[in-house]
Protein backbone atom coordinates (compact mmCIF):
# COMPACT_ATOMS: atom_id res chain seq x y z
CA UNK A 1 0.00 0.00 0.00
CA UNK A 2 2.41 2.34 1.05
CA UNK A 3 5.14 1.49 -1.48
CA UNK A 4 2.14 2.03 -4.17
CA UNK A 5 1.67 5.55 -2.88
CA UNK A 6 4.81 6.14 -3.03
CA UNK A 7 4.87 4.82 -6.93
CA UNK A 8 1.77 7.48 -7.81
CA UNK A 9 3.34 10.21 -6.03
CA UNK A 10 6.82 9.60 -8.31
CA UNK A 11 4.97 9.05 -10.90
CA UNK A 12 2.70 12.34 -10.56
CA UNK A 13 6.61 14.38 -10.08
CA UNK A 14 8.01 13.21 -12.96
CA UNK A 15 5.04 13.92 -14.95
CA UNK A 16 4.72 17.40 -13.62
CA UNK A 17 8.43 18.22 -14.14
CA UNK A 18 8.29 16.81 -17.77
CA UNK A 19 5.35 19.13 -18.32
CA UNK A 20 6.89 21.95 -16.82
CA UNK A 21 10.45 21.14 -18.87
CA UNK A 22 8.30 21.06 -22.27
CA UNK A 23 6.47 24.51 -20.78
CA UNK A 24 9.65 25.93 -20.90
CA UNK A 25 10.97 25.02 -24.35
CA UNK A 26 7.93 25.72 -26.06
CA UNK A 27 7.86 29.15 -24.19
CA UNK A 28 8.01 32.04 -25.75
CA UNK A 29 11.41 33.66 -26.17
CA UNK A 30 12.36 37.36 -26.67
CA UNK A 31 15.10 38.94 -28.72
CA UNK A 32 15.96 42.50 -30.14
CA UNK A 33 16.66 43.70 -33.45
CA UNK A 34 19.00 46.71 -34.47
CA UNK A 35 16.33 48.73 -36.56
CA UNK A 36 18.92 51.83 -36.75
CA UNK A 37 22.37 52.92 -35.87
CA UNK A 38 24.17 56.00 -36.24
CA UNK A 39 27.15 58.17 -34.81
CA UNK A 40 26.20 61.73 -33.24
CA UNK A 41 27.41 64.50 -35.91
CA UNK A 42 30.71 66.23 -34.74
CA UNK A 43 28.39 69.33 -34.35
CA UNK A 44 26.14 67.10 -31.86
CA UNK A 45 29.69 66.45 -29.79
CA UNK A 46 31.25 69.85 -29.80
CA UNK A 47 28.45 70.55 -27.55
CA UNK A 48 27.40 66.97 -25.87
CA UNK A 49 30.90 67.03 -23.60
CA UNK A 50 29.16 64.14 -21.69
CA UNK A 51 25.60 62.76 -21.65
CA UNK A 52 23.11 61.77 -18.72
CA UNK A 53 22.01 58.23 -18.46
CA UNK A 54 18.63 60.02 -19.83
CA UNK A 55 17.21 61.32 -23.14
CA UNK A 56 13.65 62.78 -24.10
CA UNK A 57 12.44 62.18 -27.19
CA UNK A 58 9.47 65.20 -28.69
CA UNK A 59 5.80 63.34 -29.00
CA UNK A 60 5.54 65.11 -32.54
CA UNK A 61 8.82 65.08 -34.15
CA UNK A 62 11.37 63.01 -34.78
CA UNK A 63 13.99 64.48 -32.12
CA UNK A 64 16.07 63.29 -29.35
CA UNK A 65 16.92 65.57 -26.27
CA UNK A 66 20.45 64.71 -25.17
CA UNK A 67 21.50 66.34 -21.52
CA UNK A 68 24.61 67.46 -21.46
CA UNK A 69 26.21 67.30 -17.75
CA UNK A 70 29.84 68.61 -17.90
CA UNK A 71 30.14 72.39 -18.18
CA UNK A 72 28.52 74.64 -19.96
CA UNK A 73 25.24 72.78 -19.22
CA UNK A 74 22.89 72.48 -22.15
CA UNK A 75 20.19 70.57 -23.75
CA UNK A 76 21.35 69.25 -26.86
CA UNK A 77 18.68 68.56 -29.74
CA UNK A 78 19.29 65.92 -32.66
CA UNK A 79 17.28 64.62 -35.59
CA UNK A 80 16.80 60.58 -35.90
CA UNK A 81 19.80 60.49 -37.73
CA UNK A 82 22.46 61.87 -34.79
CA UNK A 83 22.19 65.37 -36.65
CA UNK A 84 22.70 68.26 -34.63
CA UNK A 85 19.44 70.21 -34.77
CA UNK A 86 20.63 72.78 -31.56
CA UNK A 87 21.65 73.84 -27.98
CA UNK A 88 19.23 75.09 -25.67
CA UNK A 89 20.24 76.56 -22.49
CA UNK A 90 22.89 78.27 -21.45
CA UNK A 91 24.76 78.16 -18.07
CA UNK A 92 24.25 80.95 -15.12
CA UNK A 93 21.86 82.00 -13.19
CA UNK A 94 19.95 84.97 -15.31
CA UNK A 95 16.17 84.26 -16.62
CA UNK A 96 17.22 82.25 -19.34
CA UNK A 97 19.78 80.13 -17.79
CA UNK A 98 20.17 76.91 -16.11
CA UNK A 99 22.75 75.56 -13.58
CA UNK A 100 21.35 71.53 -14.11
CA UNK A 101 19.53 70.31 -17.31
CA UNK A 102 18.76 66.19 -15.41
CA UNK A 103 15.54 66.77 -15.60
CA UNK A 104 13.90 67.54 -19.12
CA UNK A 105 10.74 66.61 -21.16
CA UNK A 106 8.59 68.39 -24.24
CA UNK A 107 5.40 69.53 -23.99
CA UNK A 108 2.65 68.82 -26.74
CA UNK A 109 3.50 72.18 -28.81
CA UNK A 110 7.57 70.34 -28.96
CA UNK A 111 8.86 73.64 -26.48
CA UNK A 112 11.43 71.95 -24.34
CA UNK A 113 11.13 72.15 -20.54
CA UNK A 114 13.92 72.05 -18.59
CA UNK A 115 13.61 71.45 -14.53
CA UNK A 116 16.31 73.23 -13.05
CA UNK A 117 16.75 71.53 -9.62
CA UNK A 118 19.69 73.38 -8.26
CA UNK A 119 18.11 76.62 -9.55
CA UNK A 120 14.54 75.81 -8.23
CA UNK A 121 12.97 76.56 -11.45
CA UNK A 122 10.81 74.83 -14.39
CA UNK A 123 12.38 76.74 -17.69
CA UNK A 124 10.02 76.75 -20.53
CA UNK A 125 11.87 77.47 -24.27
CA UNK A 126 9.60 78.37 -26.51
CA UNK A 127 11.30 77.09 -29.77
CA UNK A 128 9.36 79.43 -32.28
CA UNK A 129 10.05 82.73 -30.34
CA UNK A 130 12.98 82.09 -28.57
CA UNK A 131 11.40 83.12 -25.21
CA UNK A 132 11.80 81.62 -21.79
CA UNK A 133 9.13 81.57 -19.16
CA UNK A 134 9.91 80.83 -15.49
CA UNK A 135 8.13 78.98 -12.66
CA UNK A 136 8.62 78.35 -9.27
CA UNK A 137 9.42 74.91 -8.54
CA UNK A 138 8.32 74.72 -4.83
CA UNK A 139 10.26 71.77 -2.86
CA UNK A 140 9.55 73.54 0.17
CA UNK A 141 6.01 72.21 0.33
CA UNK A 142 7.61 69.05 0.48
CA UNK A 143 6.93 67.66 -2.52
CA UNK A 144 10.04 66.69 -4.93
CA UNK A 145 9.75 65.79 -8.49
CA UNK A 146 11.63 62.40 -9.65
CA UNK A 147 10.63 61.65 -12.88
CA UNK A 148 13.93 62.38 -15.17
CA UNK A 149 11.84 62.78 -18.55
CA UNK A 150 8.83 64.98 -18.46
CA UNK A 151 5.61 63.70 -19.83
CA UNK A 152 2.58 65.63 -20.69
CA UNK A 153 -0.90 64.14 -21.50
CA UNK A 154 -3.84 66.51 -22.83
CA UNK A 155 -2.22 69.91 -22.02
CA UNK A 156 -1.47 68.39 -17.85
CA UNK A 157 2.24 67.10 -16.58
CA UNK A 158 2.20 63.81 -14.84
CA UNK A 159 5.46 63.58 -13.03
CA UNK A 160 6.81 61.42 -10.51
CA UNK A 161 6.90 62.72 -7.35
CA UNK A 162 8.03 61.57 -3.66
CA UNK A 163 6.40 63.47 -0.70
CA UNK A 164 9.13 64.00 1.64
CA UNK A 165 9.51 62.46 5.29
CA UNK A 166 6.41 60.61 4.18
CA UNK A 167 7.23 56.19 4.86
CA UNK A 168 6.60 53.93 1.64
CA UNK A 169 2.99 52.41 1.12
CA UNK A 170 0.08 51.82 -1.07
CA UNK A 171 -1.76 55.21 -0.08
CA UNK A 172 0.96 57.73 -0.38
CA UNK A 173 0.76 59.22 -3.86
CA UNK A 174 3.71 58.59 -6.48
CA UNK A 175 2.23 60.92 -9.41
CA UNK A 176 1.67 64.62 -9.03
CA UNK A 177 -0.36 66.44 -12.19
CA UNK A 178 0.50 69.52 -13.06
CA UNK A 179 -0.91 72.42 -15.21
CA UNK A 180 0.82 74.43 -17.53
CA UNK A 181 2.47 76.74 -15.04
CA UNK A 182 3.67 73.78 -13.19
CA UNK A 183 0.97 74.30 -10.52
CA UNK A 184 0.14 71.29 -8.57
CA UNK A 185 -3.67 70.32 -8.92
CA UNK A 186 -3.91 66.40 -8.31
CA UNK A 187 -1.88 63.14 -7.34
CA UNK A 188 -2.63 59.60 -7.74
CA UNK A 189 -0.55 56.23 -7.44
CA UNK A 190 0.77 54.32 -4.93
CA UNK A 191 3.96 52.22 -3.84
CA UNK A 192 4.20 48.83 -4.62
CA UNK A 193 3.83 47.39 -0.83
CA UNK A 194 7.10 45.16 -2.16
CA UNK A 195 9.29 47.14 0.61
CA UNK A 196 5.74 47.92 2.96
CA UNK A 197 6.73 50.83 5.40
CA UNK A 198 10.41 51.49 4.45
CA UNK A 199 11.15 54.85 4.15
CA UNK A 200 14.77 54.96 2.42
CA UNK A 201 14.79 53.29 -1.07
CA UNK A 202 11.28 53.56 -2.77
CA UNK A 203 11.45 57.60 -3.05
CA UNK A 204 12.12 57.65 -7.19
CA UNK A 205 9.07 56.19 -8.92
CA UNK A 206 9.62 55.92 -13.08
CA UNK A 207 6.57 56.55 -14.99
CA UNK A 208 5.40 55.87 -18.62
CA UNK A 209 1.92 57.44 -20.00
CA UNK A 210 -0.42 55.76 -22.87
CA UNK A 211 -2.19 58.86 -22.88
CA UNK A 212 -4.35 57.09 -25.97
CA UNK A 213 -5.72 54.55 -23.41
CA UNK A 214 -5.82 57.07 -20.80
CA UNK A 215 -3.06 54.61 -18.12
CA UNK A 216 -0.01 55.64 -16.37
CA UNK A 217 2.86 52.96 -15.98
CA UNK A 218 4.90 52.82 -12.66
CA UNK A 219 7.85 51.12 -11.03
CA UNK A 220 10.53 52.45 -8.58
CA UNK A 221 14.38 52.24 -8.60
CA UNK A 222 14.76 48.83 -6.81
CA UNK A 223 11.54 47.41 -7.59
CA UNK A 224 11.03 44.14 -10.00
CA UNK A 225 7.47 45.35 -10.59
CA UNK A 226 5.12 47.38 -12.66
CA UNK A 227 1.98 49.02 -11.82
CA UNK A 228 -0.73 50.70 -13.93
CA UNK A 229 -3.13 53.20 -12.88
CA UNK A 230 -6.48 55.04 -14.80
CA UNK A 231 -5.90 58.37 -15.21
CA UNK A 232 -9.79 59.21 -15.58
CA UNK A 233 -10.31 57.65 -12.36
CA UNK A 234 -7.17 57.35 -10.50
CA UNK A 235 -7.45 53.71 -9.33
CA UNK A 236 -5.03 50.97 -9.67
CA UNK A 237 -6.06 48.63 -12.70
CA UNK A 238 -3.23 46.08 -12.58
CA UNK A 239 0.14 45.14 -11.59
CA UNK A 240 2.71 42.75 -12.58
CA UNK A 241 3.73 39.46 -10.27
CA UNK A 242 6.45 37.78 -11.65
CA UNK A 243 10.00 39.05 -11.08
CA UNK A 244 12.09 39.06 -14.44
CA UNK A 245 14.93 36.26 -13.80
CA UNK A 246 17.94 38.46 -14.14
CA UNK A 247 16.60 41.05 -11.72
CA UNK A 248 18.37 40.62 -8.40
CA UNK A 249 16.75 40.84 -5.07
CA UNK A 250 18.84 40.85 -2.04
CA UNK A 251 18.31 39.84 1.15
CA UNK A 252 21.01 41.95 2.78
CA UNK A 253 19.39 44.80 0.95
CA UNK A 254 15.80 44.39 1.88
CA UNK A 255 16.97 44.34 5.41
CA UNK A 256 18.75 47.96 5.19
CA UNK A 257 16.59 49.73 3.28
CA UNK A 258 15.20 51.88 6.61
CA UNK A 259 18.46 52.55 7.43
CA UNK A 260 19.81 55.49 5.16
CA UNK A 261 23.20 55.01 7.15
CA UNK A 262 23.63 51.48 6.45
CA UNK A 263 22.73 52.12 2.53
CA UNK A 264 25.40 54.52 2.37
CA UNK A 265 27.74 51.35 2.80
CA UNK A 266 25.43 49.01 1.00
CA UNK A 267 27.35 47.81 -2.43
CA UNK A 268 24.84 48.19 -5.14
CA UNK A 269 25.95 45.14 -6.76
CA UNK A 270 23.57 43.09 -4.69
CA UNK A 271 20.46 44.36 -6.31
CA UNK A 272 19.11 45.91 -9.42
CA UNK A 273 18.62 49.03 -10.23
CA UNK A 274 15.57 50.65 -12.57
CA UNK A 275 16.38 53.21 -14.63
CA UNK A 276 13.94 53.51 -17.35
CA UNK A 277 9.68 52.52 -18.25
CA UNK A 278 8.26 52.71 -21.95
CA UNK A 279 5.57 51.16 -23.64
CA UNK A 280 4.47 51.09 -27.29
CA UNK A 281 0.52 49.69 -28.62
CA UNK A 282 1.26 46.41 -27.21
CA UNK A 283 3.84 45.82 -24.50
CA UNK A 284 5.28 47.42 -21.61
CA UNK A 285 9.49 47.58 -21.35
CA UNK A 286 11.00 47.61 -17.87
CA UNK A 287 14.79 48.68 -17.99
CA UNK A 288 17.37 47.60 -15.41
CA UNK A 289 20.82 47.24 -14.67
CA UNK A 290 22.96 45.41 -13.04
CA UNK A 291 26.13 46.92 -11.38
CA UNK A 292 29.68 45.22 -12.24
CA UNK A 293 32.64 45.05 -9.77
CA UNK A 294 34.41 48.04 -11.70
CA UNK A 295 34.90 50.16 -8.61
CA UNK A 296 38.24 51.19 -9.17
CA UNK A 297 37.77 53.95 -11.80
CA UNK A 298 35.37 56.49 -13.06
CA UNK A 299 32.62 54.31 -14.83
CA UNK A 300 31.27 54.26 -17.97
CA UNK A 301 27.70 54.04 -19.00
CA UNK A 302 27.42 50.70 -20.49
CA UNK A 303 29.92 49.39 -17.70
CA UNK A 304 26.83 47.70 -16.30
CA UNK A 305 24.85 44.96 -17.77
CA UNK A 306 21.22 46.20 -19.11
CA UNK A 307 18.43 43.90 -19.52
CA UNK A 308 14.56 45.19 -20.61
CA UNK A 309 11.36 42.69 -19.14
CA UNK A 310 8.80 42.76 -21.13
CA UNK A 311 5.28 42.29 -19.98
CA UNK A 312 1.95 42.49 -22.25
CA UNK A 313 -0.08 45.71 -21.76
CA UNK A 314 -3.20 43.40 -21.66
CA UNK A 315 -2.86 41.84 -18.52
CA UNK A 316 0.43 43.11 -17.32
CA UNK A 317 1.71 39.29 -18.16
CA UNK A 318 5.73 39.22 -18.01
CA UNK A 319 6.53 37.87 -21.69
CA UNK A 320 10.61 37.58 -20.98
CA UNK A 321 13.64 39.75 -20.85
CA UNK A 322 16.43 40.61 -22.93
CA UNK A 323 20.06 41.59 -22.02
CA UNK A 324 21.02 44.62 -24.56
CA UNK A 325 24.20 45.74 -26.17
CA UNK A 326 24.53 48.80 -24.35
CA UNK A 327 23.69 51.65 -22.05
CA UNK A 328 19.71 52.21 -22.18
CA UNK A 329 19.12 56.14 -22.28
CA UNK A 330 15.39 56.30 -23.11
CA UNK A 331 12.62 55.65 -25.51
CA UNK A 332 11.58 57.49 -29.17
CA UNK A 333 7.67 58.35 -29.27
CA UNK A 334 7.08 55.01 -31.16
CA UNK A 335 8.50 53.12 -27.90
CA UNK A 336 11.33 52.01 -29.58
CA UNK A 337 14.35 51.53 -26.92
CA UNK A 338 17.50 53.82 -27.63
CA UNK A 339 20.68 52.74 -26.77
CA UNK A 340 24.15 53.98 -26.17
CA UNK A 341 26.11 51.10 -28.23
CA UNK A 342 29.66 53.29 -27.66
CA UNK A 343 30.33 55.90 -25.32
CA UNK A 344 33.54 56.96 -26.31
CA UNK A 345 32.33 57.28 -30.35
CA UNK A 346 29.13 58.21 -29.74
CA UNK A 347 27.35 55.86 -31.70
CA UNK A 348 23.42 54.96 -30.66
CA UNK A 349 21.45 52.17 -32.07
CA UNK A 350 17.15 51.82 -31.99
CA UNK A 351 15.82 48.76 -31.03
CA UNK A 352 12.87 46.37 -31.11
CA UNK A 353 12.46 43.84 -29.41
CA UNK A 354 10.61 40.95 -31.36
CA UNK A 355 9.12 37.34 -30.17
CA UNK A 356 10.28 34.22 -31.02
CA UNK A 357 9.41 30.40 -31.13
C-alpha cells in the first residue's frame, strides 16, 4: 500500500516536471533587433561634452533631447539620424539660464522644458520665439519631483513625485499632475507594498503614459514590478507578479533599506537598479541594470549589464527579458528603446524587441 503511494506520487513528479520542462521550451522567447544605428554628428559632440544616463524624445517630431552634464550645461537637440538640430540653455543663473539640465521633457506644442533643480525653477523654451518663461518649482512644500523625462498628456504634466519624510505604502501618492504653469492640482498612485513601510529606497518612482488609453505605468528604482493606474479615475487597474529572472533581489538589501546610514555602505551590486519605463501599442518595457565590480575607476555608461522585461499591456503578463548591447538612455515616441552602443564614439542604435518560437 504504502510502497504504491509512493509509486503514484513519483509518478505524478516526474510527470509534472516533464510538463513543466516542455512549458519551458515551447515558451516564448524574446530577442531585439538593431532597426537603426548612427554616430552623433561632430556638431552634436562639440556641444554633448558628456551625456546623462537620460534622453527625451518630442511626441511630434522626430527628435532626441540629449542632456549634457559637464560644463557649460545644455540641452542638446538631434534629428533621428544623430544630426545636430541645436543647444538650448545656457549656463548661469539669469532668466534664461540653467545651472542643471537632469531633468527635461517636451510639452505637446515640442517647447522643451527644462527642470532646473539646483536653480529651483521649471524653464520653458519656446522654440518658435525664442522666449523663456519661469516657474517656481516649490520643494519647500515638500513635494520633490523624480521623474527624469517629463511627460505631458492633454495639455497636464504627470510627473513622478516623492512626498518627503512621508514612509513607503500603497496610499501615499507617487504621481503629481501639473498644469501648464507647473501648478500642482492632483496626485494619484501608490507604492508597490514590495518594501511595505520602508522609508529609504522607494522615493524615485519611473513613470510611462499611454495617454491614448488614458493609463499611467509605474515602477521604482529597486523594484522588479510594474503598476498601472487610470488616469480618468485614478485607481489601480493592474500590476505585474512575476520578477524578471535576471533582476536581483537581495536579502542583505531588503533588510537595510530603513536605514539610510547602512545604505550609504550598501554595495549596489547586490540588487538591481531601474532606470527607465516605456511602452508602445502592445507591450510594456521595464529597464534595469545590473552593477559590475568596476569600482576602481570612473565608470562608464554601459559598464553595467542592461536587460529590458517585457510584460503584455493586456494583462500586465511578463513575456521575458532581454540583455542589450549597451547603455539604455530612453525611448523614441514610437516606444522604440535607444541605446548607447559606444560611449567613447558616440554611436546609438534603436531597437525592437521581437518574439520568437
Amino acid at each position: 500500500m504504502n510502497n504504491h503511494f509512493y509509486k503514484v506520487i513519483y509518478v505524478v513528479i516526474v510527470v509534472s516536471v516533464s510538463f513543466m520542462g516542455c512549458s519551458k521550451e515551447i515558451s516564448t522567447e524574446l530577442e531585439y533587433k538593431v532597426i537603426k544605428e548612427f554616430t552623433l554628428d561632430d556638431e552634436t559632440q562639440e556641444h554633448l561634452h558628456r551625456m546623462y544616463t537620460s534622453v527625451s524624445s518630442s511626441p511630434s517630431n522626430d527628435e532626441l533631447a540629449f542632456t549634457n552634464y559637464a560644463s557649460p550645461i545644455s540641452v542638446v537637440l538631434t534629428n533621428y539620424n544623430g544630426q545636430f538640430v541645436e543647444s538650448i540653455g545656457k549656463e548661469g543663473r539669469g532668466p534664461d539660464e540653467i545651472q542643471s539640465a537632469r531633468y527635461l521633457g517636451f510639452d505637446d506644442n515640442n517647447d522643451l522644458i527644462i527642470l532646473d533643480k539646483t536653480g529651483a525653477f521649471f524653464k520653458q523654451y519656446n522654440r518658435n520665439t525664442n522666449e523663456v518663461h519661469s516657474y517656481d518649482y516649490p520643494i519647500k512644500d515638500g513635494i520633490s519631483v523624480t521623474t527624469r523625462n517629463l511627460q505631458m498628456c492633454n495639455g497636464k504634466w504627470y510627473l513622478g513625485i516623492q512626498l518627503l519624510g512621508e514612509d513607503t505604502h500603497t496610499t501615499v501618492p507617487i504621481i503629481g499632475v501639473y498644469d501648464l504653469e507647473f501648478k500642482l492640482v492632483d496626485t494619484l498612485g501608490g507604492y508597490d507594498p514590495y518594501f511595505k513601510g520602508r522609508s529609504g529606497i522607494l522615493q524615485e518612482p519611473l513613470t510611462s503614459i499611454d495617454c491614448t488609453n488614458g493609463i499611467i505605468y509605474t515602477t521604482h528604482g529597486k523594484l522588479p514590478y510594474v503598476q498601472a493606474y487610470s488616469i480618468e479615475t485614478k485607481s489601480l487597474v493592474g500590476n505585474s507578479d512575476e520578477i524578471p529572472t535576471s533582476f536581483m533581489l537581495s536579502d542583505k538589501f531588503i533588510t537595510m533599506v530603513s536605514s539610510q546610514r547602512q545604505m550609504t555602505r550598501f554595495l549596489s551590486e547586490e540588487q538591481s537598479t531601474s532606470i527607465h519605463l516605456g511602452n508602445d501599442d502592445s507591450n510594456i518595457y521595464h529597464v534595469y541594470r545590473n552593477e559590475t565590480n568596476k569600482l576602481d575607476r570612473v565608470r562608464n555608461l554601459n559598464d553595467s549589464d542592461h536587460y529590458v522585461a517585457v510584460y503584455e499591456k493586456e494583462n500586465l503578463k511578463l513575456l521575458g527579458e532581454v540583455k542589450l548591447p549597451g547603455a539604455v538612455l530612453g525611448f523614441t515616441k514610437e516606444g522604440t528603446l535607444i541605446v548607447l552602443k559606444d560611449e567613447r564614439n558616440m554611436i546609438i542604435q534603436f531597437l525592437k524587441i521581437n518574439h520568437r518560437l
